[in-house]
N, C-alpha and C. Protein backbone atom coordinates (compact mmCIF):
# COMPACT_ATOMS: atom_id res chain seq x y z
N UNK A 1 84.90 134.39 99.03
CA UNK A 1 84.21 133.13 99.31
C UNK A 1 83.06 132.88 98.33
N UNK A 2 82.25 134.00 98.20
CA UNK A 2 80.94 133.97 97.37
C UNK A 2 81.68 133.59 95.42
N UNK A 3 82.68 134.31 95.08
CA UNK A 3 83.15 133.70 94.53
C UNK A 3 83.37 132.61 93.87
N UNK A 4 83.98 131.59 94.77
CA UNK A 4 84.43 130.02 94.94
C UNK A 4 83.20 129.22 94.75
N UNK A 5 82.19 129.89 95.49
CA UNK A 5 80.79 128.84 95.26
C UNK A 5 80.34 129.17 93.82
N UNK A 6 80.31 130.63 93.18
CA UNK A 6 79.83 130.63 92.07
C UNK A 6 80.86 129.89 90.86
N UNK A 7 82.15 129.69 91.05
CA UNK A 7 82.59 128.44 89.92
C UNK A 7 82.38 127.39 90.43
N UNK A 8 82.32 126.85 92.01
CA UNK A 8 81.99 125.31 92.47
C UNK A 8 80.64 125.23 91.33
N UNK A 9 79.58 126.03 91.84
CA UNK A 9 77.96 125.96 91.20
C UNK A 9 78.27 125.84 89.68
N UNK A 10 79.01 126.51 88.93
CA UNK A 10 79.33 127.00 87.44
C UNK A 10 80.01 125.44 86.76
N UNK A 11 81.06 124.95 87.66
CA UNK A 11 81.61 123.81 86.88
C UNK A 11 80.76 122.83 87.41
N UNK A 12 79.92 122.87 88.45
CA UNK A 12 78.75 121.74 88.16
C UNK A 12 77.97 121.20 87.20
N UNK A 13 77.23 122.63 87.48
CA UNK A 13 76.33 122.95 86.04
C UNK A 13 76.76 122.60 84.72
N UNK A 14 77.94 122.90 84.47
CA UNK A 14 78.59 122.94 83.23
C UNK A 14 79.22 121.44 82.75
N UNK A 15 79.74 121.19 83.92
CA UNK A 15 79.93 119.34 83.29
C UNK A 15 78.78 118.46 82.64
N UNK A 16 77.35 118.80 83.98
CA UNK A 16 76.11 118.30 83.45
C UNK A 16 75.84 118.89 81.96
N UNK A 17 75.48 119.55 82.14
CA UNK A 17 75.35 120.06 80.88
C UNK A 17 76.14 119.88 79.45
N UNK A 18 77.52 119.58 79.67
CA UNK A 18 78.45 118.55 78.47
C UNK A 18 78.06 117.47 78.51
N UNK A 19 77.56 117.01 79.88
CA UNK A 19 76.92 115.13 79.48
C UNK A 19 75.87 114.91 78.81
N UNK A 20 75.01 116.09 79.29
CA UNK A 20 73.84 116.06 78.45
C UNK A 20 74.04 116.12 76.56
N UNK A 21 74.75 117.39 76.33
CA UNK A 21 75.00 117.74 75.01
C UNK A 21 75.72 116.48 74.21
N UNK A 22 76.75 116.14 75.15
CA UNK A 22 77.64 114.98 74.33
C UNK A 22 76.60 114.12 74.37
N UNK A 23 75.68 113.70 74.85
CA UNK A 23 74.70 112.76 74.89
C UNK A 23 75.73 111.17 75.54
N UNK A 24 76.19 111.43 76.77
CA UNK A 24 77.06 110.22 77.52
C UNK A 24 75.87 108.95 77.70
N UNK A 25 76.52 107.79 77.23
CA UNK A 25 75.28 106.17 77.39
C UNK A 25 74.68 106.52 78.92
N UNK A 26 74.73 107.04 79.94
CA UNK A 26 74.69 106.91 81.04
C UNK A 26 73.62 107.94 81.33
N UNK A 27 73.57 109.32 80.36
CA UNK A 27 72.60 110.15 80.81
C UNK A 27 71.43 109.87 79.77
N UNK A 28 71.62 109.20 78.86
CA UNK A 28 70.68 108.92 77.65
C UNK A 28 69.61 107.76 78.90
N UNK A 29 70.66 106.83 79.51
CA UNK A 29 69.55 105.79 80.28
C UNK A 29 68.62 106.46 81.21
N UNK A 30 69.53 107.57 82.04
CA UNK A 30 68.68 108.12 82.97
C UNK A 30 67.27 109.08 82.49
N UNK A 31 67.60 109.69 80.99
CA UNK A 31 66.60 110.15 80.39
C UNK A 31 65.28 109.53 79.82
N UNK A 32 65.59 108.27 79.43
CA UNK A 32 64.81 107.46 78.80
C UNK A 32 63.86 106.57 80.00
N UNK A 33 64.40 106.89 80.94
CA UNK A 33 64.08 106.55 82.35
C UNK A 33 62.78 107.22 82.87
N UNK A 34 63.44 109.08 82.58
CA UNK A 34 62.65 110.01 83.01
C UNK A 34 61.32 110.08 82.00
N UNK A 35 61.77 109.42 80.84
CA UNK A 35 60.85 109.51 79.89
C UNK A 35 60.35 111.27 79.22
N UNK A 36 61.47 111.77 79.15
CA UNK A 36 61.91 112.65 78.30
C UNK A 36 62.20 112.74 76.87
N UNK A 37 61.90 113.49 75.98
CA UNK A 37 62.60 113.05 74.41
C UNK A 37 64.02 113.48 74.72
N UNK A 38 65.27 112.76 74.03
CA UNK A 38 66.93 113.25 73.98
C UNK A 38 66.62 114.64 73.25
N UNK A 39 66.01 115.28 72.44
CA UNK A 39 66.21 116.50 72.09
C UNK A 39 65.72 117.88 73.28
N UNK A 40 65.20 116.95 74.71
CA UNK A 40 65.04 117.90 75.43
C UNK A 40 65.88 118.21 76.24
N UNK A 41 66.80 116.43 76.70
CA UNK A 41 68.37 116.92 76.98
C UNK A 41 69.29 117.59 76.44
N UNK A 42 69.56 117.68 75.21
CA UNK A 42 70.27 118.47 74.49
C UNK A 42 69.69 119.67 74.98
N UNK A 43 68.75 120.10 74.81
CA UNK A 43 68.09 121.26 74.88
C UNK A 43 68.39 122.07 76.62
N UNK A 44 68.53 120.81 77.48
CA UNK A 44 68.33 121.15 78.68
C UNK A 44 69.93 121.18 79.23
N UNK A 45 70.76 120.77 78.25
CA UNK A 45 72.60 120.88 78.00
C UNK A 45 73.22 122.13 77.68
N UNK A 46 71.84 122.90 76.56
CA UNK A 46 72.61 124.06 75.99
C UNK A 46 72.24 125.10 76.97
N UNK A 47 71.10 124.77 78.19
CA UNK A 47 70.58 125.99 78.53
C UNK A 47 71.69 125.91 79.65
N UNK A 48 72.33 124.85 80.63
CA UNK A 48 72.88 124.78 81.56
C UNK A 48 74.21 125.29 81.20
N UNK A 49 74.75 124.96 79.92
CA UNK A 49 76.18 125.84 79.29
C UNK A 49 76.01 127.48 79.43
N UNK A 50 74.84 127.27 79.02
CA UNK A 50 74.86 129.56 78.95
C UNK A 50 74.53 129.94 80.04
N UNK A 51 73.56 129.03 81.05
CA UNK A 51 73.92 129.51 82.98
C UNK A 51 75.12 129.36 83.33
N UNK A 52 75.61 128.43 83.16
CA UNK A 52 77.16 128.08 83.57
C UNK A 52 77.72 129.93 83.67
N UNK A 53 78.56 129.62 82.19
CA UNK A 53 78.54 131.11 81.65
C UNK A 53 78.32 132.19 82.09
N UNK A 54 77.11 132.41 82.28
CA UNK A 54 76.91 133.41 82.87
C UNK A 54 76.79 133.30 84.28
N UNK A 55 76.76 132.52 85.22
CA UNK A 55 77.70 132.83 86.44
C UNK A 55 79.12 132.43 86.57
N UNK A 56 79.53 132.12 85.81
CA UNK A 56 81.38 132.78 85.57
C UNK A 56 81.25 134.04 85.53
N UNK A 57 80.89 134.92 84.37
CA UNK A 57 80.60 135.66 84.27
C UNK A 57 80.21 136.79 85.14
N UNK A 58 79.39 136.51 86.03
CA UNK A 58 78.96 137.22 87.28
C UNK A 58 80.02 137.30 88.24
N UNK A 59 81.14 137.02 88.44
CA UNK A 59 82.15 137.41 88.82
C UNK A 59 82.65 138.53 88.51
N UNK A 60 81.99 139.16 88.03
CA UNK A 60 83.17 140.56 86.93
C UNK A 60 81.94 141.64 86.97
N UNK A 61 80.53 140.47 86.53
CA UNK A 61 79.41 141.02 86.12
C UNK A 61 78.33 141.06 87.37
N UNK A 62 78.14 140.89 88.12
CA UNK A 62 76.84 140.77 89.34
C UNK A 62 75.80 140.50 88.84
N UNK A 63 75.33 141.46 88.04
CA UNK A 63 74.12 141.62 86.97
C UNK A 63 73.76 140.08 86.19
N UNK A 64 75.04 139.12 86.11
CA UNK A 64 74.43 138.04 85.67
C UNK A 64 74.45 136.99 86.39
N UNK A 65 74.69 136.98 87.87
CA UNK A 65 74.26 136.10 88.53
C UNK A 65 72.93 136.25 88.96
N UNK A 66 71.94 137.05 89.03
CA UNK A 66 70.43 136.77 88.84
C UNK A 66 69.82 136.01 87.80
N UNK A 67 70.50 136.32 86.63
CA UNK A 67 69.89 135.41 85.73
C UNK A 67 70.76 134.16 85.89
N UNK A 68 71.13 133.81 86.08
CA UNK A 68 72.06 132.49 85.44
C UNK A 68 71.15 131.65 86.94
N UNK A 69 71.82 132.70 87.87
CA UNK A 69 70.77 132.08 89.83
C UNK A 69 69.33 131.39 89.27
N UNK A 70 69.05 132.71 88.86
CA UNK A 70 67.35 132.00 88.86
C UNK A 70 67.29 131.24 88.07
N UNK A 71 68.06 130.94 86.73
CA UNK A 71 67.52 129.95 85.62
C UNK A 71 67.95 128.11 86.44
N UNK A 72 69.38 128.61 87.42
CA UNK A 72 69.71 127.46 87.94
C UNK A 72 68.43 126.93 88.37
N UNK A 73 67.70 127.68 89.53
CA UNK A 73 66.57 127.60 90.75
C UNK A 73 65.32 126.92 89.81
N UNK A 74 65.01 127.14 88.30
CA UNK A 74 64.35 126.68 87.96
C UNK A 74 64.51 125.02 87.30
N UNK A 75 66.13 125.14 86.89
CA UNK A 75 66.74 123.40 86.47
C UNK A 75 66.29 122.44 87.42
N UNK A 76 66.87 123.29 88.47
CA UNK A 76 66.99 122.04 90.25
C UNK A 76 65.68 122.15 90.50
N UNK A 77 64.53 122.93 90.49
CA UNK A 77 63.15 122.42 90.66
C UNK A 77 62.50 121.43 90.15
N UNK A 78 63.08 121.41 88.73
CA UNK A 78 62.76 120.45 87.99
C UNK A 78 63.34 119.32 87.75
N UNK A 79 64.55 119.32 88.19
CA UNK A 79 65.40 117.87 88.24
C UNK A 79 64.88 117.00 89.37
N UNK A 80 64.40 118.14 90.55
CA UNK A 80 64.27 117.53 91.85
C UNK A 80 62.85 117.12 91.42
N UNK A 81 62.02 117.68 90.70
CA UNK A 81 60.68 116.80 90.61
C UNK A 81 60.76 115.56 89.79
N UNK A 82 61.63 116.02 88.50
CA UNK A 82 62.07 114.60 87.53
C UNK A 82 62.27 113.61 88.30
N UNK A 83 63.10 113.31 89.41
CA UNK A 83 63.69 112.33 89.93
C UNK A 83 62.58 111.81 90.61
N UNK A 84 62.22 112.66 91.73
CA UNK A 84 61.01 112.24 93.09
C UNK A 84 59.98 112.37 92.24
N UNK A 85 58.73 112.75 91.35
CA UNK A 85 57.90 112.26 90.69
C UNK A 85 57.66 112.17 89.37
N UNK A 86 58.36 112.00 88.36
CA UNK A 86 58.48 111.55 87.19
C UNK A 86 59.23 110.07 87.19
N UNK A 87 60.26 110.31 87.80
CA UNK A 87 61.42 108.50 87.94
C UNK A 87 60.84 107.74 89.12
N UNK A 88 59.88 108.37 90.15
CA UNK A 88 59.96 107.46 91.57
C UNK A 88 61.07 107.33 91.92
N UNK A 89 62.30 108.08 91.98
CA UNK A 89 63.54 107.58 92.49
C UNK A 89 63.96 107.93 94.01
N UNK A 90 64.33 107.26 94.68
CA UNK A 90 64.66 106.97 96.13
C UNK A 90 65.15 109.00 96.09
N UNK A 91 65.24 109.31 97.30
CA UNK A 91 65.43 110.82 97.91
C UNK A 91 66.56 111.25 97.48
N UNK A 92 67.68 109.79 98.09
CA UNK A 92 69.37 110.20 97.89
C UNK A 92 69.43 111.16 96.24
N UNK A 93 68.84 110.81 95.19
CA UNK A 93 68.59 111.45 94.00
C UNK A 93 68.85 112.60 93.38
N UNK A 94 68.00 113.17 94.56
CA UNK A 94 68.09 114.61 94.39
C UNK A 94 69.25 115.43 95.42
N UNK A 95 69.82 114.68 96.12
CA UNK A 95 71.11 115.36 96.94
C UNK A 95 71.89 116.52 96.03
N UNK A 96 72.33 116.28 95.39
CA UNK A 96 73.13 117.18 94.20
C UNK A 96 71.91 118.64 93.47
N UNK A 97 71.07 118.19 93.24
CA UNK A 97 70.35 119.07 92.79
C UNK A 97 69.95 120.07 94.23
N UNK A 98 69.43 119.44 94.77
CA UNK A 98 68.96 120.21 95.97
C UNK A 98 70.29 121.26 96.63
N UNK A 99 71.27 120.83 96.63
CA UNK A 99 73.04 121.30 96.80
C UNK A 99 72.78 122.48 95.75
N UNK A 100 72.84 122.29 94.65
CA UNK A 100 72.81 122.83 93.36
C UNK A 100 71.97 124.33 93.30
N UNK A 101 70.05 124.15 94.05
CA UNK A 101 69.65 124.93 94.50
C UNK A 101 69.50 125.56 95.91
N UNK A 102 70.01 124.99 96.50
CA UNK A 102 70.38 125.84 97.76
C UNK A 102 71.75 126.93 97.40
N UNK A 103 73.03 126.06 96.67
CA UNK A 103 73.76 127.15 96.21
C UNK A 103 73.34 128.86 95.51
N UNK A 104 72.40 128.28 94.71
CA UNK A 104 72.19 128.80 93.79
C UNK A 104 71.50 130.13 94.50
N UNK A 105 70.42 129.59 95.36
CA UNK A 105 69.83 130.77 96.58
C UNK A 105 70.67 131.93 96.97
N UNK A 106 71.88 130.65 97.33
CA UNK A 106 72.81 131.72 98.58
C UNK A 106 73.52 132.70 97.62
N UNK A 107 73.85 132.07 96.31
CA UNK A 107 74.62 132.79 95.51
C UNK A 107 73.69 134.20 94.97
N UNK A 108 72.33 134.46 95.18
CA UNK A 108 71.61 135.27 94.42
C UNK A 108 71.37 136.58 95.63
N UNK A 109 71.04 135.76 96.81
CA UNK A 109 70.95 136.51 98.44
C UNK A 109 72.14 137.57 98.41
N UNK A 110 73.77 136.85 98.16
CA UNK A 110 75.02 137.71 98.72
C UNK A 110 74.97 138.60 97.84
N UNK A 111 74.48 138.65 96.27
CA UNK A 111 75.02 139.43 95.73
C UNK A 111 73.55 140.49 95.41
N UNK A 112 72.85 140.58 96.70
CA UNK A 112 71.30 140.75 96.58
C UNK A 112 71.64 142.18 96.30
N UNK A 113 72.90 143.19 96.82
CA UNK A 113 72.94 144.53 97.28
C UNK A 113 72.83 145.12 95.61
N UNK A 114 73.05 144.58 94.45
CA UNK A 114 73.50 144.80 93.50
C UNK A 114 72.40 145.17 92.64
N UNK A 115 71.18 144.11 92.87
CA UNK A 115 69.91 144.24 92.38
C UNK A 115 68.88 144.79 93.18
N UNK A 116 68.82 146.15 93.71
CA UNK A 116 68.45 146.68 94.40
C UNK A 116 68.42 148.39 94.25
């Protein structure tokens, strides 16, 4: 089961993170929105590819779902503040991110026995 959530969480991450890199018209608006420079999306594309990654990875590896967990826990803190106080954007906003880090929790908790 723990599994399944870490590629659900992994191909999340990882699509965002191609929208960002490909630079899609749609995430460029929402950036320019956030009032971000595009070289921090890119930037914030390549880091979500090598979390991705490395919780695929953590399937095989344990050892890298702490890092990939926590780097998630720090994206979704910050997406969830981007949206609610950088954009003013309505709550619904952050649904996905907040998903994103709650996964990300549960995914770091199950495989807690490992880092220990």
């Amino acid at each position: 089961m723990i599994t399944f959530v870490q590629v659900i969480l992994a191909i999340f991450i990882l699509i965002g993170g191609f929208i960002k890199l490909f630079r899609i018209p749609f995430q460029v608006e929402h950036w320019r929105h956030y009032r971000y420079p595009l070289w921090f999306m890119s930037a914030i594309g390549l880091i979500e590819l090598i979390g991705a990654i490395g919780m695929i990875g953590g399937i095989w590896n344990q050892h890298l779902v702490l890092g990939s967990g926590i780097l998630f826990i720090i994206l979704m803190i910050g997406a969830i503040h981007t949206h609610m106080f950088r954009a003013h954007q309505p709550i619904v906003t952050v649904i996905p991110a907040t998903i994103c880090l709650i996964l990300s929790i549960v995914v770091i908790f199950w495989n807690s026995d490992v880092f220990s």
